[in-house]
C-alpha atoms as a PDB file:
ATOM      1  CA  UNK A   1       0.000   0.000   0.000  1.00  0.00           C
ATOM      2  CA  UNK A   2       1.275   3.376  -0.692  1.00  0.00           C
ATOM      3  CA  UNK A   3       1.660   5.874   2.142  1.00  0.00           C
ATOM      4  CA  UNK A   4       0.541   9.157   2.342  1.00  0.00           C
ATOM      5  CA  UNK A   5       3.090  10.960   4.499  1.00  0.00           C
ATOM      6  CA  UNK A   6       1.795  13.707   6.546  1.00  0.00           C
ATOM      7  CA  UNK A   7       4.472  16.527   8.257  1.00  0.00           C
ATOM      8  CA  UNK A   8       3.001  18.878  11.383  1.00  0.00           C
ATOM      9  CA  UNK A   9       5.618  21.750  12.252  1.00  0.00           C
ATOM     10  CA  UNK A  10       3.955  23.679  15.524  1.00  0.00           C
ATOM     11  CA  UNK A  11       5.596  25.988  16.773  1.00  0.00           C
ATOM     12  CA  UNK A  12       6.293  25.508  20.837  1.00  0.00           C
ATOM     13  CA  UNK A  13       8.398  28.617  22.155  1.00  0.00           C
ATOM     14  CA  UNK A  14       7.810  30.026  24.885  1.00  0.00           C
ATOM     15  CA  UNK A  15       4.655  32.466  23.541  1.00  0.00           C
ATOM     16  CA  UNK A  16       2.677  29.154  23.041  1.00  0.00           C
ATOM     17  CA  UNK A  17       2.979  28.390  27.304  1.00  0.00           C
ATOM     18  CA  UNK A  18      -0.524  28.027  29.024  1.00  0.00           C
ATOM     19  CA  UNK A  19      -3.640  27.952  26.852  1.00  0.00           C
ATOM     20  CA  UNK A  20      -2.907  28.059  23.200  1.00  0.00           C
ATOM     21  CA  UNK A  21      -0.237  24.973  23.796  1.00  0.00           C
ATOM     22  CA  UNK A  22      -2.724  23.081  25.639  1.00  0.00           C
ATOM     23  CA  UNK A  23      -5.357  24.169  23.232  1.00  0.00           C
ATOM     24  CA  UNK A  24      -2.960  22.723  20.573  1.00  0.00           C
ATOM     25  CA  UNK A  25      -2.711  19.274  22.774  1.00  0.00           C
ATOM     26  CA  UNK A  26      -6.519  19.088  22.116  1.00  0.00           C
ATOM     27  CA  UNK A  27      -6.770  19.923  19.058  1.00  0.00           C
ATOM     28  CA  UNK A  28      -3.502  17.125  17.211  1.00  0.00           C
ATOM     29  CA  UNK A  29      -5.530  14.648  19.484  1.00  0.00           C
ATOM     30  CA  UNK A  30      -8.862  15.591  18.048  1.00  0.00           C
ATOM     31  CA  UNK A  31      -7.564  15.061  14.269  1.00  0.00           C
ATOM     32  CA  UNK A  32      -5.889  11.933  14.977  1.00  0.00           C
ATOM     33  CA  UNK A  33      -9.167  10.585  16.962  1.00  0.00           C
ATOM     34  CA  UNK A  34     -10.968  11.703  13.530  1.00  0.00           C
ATOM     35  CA  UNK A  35      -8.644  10.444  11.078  1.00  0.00           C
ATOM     36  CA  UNK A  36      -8.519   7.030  12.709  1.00  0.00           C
ATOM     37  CA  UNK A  37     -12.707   6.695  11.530  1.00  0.00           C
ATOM     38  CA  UNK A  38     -11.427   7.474   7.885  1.00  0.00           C
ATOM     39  CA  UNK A  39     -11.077   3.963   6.557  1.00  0.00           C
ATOM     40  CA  UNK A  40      -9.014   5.640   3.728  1.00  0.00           C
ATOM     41  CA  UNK A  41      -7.156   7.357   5.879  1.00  0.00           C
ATOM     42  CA  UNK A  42      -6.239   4.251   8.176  1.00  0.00           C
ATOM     43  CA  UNK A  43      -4.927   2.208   4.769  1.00  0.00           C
ATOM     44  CA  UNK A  44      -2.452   5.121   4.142  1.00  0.00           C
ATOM     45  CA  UNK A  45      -1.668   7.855   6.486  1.00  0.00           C
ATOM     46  CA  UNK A  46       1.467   8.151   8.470  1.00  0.00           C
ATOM     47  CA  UNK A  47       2.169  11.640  10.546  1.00  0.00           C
ATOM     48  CA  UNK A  48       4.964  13.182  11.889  1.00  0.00           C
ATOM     49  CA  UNK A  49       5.460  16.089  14.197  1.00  0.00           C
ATOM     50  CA  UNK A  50       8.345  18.645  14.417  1.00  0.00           C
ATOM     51  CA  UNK A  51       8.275  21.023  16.993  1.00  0.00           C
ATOM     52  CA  UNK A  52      10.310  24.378  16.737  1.00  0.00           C
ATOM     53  CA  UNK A  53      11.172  26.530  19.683  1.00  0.00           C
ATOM     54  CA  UNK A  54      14.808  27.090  20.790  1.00  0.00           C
ATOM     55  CA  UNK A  55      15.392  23.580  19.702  1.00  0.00           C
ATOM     56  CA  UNK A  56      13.911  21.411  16.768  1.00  0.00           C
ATOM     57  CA  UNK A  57      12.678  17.929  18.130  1.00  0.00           C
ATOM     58  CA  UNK A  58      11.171  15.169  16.456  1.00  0.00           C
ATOM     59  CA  UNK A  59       8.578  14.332  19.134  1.00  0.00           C
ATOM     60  CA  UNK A  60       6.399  11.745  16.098  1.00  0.00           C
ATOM     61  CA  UNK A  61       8.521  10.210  13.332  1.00  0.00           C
ATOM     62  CA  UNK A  62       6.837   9.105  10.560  1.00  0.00           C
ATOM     63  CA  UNK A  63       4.179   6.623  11.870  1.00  0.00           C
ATOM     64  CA  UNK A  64       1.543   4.569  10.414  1.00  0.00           C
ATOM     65  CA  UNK A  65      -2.095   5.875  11.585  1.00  0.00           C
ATOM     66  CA  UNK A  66      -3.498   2.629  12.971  1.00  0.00           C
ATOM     67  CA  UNK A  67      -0.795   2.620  15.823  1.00  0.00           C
ATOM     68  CA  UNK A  68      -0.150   6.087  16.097  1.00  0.00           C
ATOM     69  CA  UNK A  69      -0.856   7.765  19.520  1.00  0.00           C
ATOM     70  CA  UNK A  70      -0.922  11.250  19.791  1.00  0.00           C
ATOM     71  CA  UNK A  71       2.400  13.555  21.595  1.00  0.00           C
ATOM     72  CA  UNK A  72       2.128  15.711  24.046  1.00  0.00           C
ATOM     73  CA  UNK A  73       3.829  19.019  22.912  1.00  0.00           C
ATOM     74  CA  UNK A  74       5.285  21.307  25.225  1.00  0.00           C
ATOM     75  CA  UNK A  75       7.082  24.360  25.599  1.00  0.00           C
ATOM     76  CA  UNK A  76      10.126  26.119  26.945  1.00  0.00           C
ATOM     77  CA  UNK A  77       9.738  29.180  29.178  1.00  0.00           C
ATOM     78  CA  UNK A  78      11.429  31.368  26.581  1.00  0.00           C
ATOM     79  CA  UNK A  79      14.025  31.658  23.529  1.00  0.00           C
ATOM     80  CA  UNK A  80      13.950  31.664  19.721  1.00  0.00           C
ATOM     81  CA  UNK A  81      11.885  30.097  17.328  1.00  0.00           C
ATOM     82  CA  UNK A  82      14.078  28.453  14.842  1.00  0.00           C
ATOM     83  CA  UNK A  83      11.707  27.903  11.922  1.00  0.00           C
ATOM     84  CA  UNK A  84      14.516  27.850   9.536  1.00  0.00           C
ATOM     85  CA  UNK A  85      16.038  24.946  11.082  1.00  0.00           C
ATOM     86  CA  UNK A  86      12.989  22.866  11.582  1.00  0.00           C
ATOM     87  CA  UNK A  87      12.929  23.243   7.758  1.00  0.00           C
ATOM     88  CA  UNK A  88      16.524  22.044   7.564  1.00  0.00           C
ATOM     89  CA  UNK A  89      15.344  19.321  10.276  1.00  0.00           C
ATOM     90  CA  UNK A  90      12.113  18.470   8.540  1.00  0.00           C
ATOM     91  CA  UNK A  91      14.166  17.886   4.308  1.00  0.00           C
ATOM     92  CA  UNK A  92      15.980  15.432   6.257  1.00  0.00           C
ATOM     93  CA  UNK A  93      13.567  13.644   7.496  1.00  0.00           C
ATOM     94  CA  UNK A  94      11.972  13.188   4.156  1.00  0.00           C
ATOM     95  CA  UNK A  95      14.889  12.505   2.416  1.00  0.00           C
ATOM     96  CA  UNK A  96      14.804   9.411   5.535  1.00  0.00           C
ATOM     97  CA  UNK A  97      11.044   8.714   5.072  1.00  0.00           C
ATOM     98  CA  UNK A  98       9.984   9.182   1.887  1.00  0.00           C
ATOM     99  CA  UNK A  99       9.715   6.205  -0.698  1.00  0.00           C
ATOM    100  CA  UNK A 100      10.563   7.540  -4.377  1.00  0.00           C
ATOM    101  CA  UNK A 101       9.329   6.078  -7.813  1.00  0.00           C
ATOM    102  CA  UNK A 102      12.028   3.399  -9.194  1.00  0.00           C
ATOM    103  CA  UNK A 103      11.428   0.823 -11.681  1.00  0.00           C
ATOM    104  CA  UNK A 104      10.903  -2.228  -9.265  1.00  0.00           C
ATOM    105  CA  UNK A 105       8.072  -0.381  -7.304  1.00  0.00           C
ATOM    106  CA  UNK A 106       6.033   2.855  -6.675  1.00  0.00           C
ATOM    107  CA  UNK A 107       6.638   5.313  -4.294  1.00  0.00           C
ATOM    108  CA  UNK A 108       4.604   6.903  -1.641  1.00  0.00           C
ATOM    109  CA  UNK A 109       2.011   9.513  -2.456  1.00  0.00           C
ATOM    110  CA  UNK A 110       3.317  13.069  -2.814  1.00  0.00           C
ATOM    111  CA  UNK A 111       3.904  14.599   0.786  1.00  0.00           C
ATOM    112  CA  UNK A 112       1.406  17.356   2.757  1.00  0.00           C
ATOM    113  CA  UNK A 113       3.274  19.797   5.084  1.00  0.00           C
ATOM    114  CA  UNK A 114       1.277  22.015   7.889  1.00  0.00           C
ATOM    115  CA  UNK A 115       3.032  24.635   9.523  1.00  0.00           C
ATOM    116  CA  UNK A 116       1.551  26.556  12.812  1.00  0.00           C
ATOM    117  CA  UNK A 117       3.461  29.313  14.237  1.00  0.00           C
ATOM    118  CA  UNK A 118       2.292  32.355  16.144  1.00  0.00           C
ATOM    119  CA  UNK A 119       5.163  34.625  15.691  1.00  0.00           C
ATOM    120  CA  UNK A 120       8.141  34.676  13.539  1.00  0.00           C
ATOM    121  CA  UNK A 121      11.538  33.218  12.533  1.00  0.00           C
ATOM    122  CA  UNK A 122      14.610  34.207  14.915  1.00  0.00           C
ATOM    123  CA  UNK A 123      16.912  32.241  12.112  1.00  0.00           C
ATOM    124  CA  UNK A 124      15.679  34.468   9.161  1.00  0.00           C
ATOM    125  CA  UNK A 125      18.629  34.231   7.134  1.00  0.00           C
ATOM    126  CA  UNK A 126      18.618  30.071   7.575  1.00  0.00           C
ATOM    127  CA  UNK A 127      14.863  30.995   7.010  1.00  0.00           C
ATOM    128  CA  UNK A 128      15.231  32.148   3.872  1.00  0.00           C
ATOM    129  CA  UNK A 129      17.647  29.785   2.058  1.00  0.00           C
ATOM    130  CA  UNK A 130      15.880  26.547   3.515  1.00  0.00           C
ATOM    131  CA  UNK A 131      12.356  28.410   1.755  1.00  0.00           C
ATOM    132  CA  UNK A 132      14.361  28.124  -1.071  1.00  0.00           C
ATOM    133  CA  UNK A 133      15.555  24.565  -0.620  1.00  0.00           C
ATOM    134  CA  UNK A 134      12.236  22.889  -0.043  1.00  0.00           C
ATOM    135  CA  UNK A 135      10.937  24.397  -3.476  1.00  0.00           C
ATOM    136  CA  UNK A 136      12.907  21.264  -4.893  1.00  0.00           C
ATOM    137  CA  UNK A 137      10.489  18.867  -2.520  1.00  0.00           C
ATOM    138  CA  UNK A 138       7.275  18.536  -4.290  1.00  0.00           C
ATOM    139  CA  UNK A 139       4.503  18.329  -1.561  1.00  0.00           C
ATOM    140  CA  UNK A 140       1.113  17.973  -2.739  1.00  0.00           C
ATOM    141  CA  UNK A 141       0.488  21.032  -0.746  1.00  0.00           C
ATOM    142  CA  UNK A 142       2.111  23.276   2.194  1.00  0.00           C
ATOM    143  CA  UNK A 143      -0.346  25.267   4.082  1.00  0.00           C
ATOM    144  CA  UNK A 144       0.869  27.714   6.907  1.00  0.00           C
ATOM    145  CA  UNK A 145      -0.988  29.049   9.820  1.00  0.00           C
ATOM    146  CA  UNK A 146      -0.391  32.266  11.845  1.00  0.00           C
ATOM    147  CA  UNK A 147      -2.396  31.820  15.197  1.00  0.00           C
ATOM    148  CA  UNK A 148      -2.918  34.864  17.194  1.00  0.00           C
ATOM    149  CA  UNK A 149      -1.765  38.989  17.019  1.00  0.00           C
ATOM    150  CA  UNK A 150       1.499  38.745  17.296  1.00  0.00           C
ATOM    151  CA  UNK A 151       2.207  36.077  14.411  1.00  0.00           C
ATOM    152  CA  UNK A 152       3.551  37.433  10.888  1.00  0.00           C
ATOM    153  CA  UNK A 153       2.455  35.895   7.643  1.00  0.00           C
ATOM    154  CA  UNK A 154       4.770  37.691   5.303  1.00  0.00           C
ATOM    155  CA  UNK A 155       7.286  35.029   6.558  1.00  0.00           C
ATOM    156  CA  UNK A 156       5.127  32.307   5.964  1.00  0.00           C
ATOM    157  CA  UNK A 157       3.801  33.526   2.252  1.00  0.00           C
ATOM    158  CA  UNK A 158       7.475  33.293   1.080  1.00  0.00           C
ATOM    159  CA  UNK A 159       7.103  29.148   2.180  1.00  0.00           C
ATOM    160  CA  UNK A 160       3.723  28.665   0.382  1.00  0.00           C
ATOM    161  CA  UNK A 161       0.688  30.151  -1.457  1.00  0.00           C
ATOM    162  CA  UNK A 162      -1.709  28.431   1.100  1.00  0.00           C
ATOM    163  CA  UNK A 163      -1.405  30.995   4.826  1.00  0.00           C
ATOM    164  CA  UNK A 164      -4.157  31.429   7.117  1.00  0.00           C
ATOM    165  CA  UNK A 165      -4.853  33.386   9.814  1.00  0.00           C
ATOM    166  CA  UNK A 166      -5.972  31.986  13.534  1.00  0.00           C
ATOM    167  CA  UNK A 167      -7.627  35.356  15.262  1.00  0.00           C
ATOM    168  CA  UNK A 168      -7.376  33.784  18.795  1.00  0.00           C
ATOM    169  CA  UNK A 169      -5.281  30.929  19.934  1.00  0.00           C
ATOM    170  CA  UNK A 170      -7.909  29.429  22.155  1.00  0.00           C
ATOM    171  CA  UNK A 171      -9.218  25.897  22.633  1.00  0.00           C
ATOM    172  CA  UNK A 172     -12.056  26.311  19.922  1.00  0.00           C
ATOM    173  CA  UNK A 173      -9.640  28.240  17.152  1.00  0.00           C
ATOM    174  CA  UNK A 174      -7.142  25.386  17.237  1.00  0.00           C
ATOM    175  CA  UNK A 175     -10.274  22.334  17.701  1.00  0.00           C
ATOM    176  CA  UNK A 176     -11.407  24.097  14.135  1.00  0.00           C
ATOM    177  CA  UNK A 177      -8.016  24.190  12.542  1.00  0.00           C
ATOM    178  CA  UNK A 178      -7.063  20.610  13.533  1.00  0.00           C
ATOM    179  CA  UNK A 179     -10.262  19.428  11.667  1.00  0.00           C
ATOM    180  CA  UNK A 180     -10.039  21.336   8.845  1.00  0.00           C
ATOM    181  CA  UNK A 181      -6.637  19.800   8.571  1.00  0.00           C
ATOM    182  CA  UNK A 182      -8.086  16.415   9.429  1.00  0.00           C
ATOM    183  CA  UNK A 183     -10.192  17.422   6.147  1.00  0.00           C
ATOM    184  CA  UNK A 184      -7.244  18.619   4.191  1.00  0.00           C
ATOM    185  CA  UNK A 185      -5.727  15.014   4.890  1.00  0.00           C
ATOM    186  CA  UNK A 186      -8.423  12.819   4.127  1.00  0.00           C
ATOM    187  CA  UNK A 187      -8.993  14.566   0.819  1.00  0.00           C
ATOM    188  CA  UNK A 188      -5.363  13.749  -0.150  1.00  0.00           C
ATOM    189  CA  UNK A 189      -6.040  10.073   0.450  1.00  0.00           C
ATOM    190  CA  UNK A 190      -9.199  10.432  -1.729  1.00  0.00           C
ATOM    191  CA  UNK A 191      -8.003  11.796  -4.239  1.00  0.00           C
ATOM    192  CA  UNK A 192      -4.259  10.494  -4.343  1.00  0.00           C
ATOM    193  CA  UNK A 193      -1.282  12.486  -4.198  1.00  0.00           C
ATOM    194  CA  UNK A 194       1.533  11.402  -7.034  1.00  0.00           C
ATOM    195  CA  UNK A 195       1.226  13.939 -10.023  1.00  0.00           C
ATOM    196  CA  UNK A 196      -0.773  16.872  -8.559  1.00  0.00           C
ATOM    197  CA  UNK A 197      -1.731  19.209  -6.002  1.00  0.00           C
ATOM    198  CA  UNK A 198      -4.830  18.473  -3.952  1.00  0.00           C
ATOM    199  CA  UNK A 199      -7.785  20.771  -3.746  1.00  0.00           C
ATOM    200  CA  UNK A 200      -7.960  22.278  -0.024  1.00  0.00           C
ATOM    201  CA  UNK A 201     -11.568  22.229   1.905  1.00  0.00           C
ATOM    202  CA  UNK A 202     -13.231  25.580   2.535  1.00  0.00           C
ATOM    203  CA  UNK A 203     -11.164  26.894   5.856  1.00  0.00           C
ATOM    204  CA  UNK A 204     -13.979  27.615   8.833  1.00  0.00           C
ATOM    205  CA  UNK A 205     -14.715  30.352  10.099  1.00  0.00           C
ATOM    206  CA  UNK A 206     -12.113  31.216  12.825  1.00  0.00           C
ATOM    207  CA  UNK A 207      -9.799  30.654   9.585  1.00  0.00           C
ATOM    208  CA  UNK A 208      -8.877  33.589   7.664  1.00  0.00           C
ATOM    209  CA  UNK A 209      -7.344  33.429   4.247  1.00  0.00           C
ATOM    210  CA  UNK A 210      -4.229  35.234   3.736  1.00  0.00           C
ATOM    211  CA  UNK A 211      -3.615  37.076  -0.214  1.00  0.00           C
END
């Protein structure tokens, strides 16, 4: 069966401390509790999560769906937010993960990538040139999220087309976003992954699209 791998970057500095981290906690083990009644989803899903703070950690590696129990992610009192290195971190790991096309058998679907961050990169010059580097990865999509005031999204629209906006960073903004990603998933394992681009869901309401 081919896989459909699935990458989660949140970001866990020290901003996310108290509500909108545990709101996050609830919200990754709300979209795995969904995904796991997809029957599509069950034959082909595997998710990872990265977290970003002062350090990049690989708190999920790529795991199948049908085994996969949720992390708890948590979060430093303070420090930077090294988004350009959990880019750096996260091309490794698919270079690890990912099985390519080769003549005796064919690869995994074409990757989906979800970023959440609620401020901005302190690495922006590793920023930058890994933004460049994972324009050679071909996901089948890459949709950021900026959750709250104080996150930028002119970072994030140099990464992908797909940003959205989270007003508020409480527990019913981030149950919302988790589904709709839950959504964004399950479409990709309807509709297959290996040539094209899938077709996002309509974001709810506490989503805001970003031009």
């Amino acid at each position: 069966m081919r896989r459909l791998p699935v990458y989660l970057r949140v970001d866990t500095s020290g901003s996310m401390k108290g509500e909108p981290i545990a709101a996050a906690n609830n919200g990754l083990q709300a979209m795995i509790a969904t995904l796991k009644q997809d029957p599509f989803a069950l034959e082909s899903v595997y998710i990872s999560v990265i977290t970003f703070d002062r350090e990049v950690n690989e708190v999920l590696p790529l795991t199948e769906l049908e085994t996969l129990q949720a992390p708890t992610l948590v979060t430093p009192e303070s420090g930077p937010t090294l988004m350009g290195k959990a880019l750096d971190v996260l091309m490794q790991k698919i270079d690890r993960d990912v099985v390519k096309n080769c003549p005796e058998q064919k690869g995994d679907w074409r990757p989906l990538l979800f970023v959440i961050t609620d401020g901005k990169p302190s690495d922006k010059a590793v920023y930058k040139e890994m933004t460049e580097k994972i324009k050679n990865y071909k996901f089948a999509a890459i949709v950021a999220c900026a959750a709250g005031q104080d996150a930028q999204t002119e970072p994030l629209k140099s990464l992908t087309e797909h940003v959205y906006t989270l007003a508020t960073m409480d527990g019913a903004s981030f149950t919302q976003f988790f589904k709709w990603v839950s959504q964004s998933i399950a479409q990709g394992t309807t509709k297959g992954t290996s040539s094209s681009s899938i077709m996002l869901p309509p974001p709810p309401s506490e989503m805001s699209v970003v031009f």
